[in-house]
N, C-alpha and C. Protein backbone atom coordinates (compact mmCIF):
# COMPACT_ATOMS: atom_id res chain seq x y z
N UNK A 1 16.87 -62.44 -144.21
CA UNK A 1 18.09 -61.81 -144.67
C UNK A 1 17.76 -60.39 -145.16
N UNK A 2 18.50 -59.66 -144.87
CA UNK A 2 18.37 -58.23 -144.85
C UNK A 2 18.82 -57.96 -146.92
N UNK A 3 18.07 -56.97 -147.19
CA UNK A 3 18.19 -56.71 -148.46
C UNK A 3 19.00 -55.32 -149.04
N UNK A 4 19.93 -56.35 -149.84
CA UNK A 4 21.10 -54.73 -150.10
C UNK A 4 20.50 -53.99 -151.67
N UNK A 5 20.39 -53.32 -151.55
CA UNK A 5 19.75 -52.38 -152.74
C UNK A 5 21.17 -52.37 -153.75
N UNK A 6 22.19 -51.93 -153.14
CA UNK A 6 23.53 -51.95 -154.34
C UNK A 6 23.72 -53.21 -154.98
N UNK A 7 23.55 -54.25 -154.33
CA UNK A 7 23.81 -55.87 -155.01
C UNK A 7 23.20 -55.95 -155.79
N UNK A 8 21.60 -55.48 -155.62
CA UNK A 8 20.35 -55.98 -156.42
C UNK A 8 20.72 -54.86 -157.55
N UNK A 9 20.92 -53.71 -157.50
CA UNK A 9 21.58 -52.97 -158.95
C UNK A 9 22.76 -53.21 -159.52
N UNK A 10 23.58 -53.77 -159.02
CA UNK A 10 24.97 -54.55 -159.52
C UNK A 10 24.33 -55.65 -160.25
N UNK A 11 23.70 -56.60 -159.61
CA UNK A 11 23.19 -57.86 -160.22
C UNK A 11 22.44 -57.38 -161.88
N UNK A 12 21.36 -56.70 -161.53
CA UNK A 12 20.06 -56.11 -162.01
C UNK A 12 21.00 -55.65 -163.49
N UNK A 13 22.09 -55.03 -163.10
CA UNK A 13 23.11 -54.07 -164.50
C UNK A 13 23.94 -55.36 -164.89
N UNK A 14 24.39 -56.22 -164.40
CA UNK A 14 24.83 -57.72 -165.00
C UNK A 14 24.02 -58.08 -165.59
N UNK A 15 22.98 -58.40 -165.31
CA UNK A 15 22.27 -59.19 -166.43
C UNK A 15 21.53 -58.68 -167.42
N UNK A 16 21.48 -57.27 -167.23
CA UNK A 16 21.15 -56.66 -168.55
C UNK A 16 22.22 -56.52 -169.40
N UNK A 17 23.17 -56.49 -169.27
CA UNK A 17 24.51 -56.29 -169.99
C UNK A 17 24.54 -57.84 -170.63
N UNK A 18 24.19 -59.14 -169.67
CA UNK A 18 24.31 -60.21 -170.32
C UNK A 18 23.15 -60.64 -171.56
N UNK A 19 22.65 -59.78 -171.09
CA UNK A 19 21.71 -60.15 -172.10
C UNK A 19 21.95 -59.41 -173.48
N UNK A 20 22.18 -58.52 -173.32
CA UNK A 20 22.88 -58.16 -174.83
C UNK A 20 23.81 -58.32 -175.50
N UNK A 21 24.29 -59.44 -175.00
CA UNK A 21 25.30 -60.58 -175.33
C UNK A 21 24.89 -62.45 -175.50
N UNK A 22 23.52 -62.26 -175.57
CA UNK A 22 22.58 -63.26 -175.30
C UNK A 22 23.10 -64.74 -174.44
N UNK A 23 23.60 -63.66 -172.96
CA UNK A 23 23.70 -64.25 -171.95
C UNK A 23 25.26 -65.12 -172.00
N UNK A 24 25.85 -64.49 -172.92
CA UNK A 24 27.39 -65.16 -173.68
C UNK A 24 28.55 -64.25 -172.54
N UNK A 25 29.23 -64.43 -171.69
CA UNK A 25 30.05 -63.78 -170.82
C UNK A 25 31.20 -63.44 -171.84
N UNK A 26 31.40 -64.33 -172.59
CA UNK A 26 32.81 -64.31 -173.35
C UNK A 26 32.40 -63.19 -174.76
N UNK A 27 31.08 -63.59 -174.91
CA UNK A 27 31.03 -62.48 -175.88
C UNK A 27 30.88 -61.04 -175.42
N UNK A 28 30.42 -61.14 -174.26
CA UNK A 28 30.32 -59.48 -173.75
C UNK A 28 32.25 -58.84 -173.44
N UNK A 29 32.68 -59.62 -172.84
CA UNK A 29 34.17 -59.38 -172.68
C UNK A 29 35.02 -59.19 -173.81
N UNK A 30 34.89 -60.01 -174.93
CA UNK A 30 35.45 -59.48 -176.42
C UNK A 30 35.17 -58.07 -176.89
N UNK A 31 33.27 -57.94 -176.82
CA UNK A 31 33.04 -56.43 -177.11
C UNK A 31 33.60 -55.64 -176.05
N UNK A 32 34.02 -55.68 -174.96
CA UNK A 32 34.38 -54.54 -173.84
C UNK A 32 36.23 -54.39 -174.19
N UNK A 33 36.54 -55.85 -174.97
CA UNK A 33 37.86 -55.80 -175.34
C UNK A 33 38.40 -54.44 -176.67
N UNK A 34 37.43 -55.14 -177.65
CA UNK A 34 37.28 -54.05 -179.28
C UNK A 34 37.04 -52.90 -178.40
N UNK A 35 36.04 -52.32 -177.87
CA UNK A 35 35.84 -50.96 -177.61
C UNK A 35 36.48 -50.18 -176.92
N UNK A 36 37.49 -50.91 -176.00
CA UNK A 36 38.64 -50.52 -175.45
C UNK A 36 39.59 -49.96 -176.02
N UNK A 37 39.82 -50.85 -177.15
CA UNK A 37 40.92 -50.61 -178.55
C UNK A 37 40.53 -49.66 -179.44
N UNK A 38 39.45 -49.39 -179.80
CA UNK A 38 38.83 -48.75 -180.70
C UNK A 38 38.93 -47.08 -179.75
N UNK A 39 38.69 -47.24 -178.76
CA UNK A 39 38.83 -45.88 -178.07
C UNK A 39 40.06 -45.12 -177.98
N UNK A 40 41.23 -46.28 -178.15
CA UNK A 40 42.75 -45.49 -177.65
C UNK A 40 43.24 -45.27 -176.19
N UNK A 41 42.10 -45.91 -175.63
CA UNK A 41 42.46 -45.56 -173.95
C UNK A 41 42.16 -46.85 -173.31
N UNK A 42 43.30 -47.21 -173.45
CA UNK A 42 43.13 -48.83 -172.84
C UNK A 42 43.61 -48.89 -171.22
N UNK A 43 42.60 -49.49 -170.78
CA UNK A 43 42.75 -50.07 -169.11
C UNK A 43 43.75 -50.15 -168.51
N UNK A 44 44.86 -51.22 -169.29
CA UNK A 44 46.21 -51.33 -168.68
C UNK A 44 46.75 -51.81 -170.05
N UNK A 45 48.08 -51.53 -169.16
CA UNK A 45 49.29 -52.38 -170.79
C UNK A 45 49.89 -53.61 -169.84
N UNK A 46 49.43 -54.72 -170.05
CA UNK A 46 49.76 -55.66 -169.22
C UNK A 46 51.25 -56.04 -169.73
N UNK A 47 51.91 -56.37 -168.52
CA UNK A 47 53.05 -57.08 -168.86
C UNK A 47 53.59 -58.23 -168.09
N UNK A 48 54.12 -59.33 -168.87
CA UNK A 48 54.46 -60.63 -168.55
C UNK A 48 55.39 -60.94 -167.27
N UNK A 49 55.50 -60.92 -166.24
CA UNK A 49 56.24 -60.76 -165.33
C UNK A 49 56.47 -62.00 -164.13
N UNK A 50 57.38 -62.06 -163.33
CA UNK A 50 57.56 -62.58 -162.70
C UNK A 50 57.85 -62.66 -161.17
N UNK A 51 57.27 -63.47 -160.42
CA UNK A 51 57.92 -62.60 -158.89
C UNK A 51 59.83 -62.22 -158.52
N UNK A 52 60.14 -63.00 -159.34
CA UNK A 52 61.95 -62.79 -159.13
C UNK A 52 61.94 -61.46 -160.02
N UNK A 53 61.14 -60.77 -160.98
CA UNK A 53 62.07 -59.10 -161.40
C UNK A 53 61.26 -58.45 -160.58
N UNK A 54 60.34 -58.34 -159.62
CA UNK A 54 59.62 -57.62 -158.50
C UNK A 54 60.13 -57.05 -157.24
N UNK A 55 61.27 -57.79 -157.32
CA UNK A 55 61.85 -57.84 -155.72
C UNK A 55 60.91 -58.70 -154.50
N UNK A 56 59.92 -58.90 -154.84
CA UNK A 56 59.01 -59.48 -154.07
C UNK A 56 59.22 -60.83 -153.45
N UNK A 57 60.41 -61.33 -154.27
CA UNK A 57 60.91 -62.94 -154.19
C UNK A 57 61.56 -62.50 -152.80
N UNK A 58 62.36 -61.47 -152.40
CA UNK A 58 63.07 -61.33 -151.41
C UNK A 58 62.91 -60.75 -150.13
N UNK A 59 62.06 -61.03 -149.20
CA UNK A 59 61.67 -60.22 -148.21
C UNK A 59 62.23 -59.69 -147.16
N UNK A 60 63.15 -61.17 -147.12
CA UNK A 60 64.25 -60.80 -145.30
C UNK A 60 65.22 -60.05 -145.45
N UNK A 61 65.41 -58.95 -144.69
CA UNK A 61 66.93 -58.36 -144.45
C UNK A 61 67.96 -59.07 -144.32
N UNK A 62 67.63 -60.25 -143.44
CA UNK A 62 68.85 -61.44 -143.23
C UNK A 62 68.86 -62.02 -144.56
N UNK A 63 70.56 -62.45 -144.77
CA UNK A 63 70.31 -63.59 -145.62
C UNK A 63 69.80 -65.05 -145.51
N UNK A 64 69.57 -65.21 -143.95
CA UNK A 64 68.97 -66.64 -143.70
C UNK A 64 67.76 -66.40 -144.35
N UNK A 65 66.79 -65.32 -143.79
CA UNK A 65 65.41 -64.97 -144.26
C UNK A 65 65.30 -65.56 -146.05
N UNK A 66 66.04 -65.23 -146.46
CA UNK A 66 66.10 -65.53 -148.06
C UNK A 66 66.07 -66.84 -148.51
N UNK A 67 66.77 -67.89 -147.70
CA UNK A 67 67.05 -69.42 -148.44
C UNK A 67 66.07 -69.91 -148.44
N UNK A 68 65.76 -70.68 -149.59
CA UNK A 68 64.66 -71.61 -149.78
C UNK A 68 64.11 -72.48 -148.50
N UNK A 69 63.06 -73.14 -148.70
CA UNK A 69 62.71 -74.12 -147.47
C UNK A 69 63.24 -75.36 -147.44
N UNK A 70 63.46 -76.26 -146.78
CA UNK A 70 63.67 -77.64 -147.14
C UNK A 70 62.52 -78.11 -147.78
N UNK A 71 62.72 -79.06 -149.04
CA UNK A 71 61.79 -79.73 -149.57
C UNK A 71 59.96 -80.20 -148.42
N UNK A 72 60.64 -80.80 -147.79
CA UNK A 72 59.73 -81.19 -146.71
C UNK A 72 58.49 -80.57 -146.10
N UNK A 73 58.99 -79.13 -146.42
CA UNK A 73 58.18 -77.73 -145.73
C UNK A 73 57.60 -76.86 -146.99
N UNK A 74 57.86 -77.51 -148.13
CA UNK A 74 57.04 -76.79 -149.58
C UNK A 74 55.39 -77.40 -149.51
């Protein structure tokens, strides 16, 4: 198997990072959480959403396109 140099430094920077979290995933993600907050420049502002306020629920131009499936076909 051929050897990728970016994986092995992706990997290589994971587990040094885990380790200063003594290998705790959840504790490294809490600190990346605080320092996020603490900076004022947060990643995203998540919000609670649904596919029906997206428009995404609705794809077809037709209104047949739109009706649910028969049970049978879920």
């Amino acid at each position: 198997m051929a050897r990728n140099e970016i994986l092995e430094e992706i990997y290589a920077v994971r587990e040094a990072l885990l380790a200063e979290h003594g290998g705790d995933v959840h504790a490294y993600v809490e600190a990346a959480r605080k320092r996020a907050l603490e900076s004022g420049r947060l990643i995203a502002a998540p919000k609670q959403r649904t596919i029906r306020c997206t428009g995404a629920a609705k794809s077809g131009d037709l209104p047949v396109e739109n009706l649910s499936s028969p049970p049978g076909e879920r």
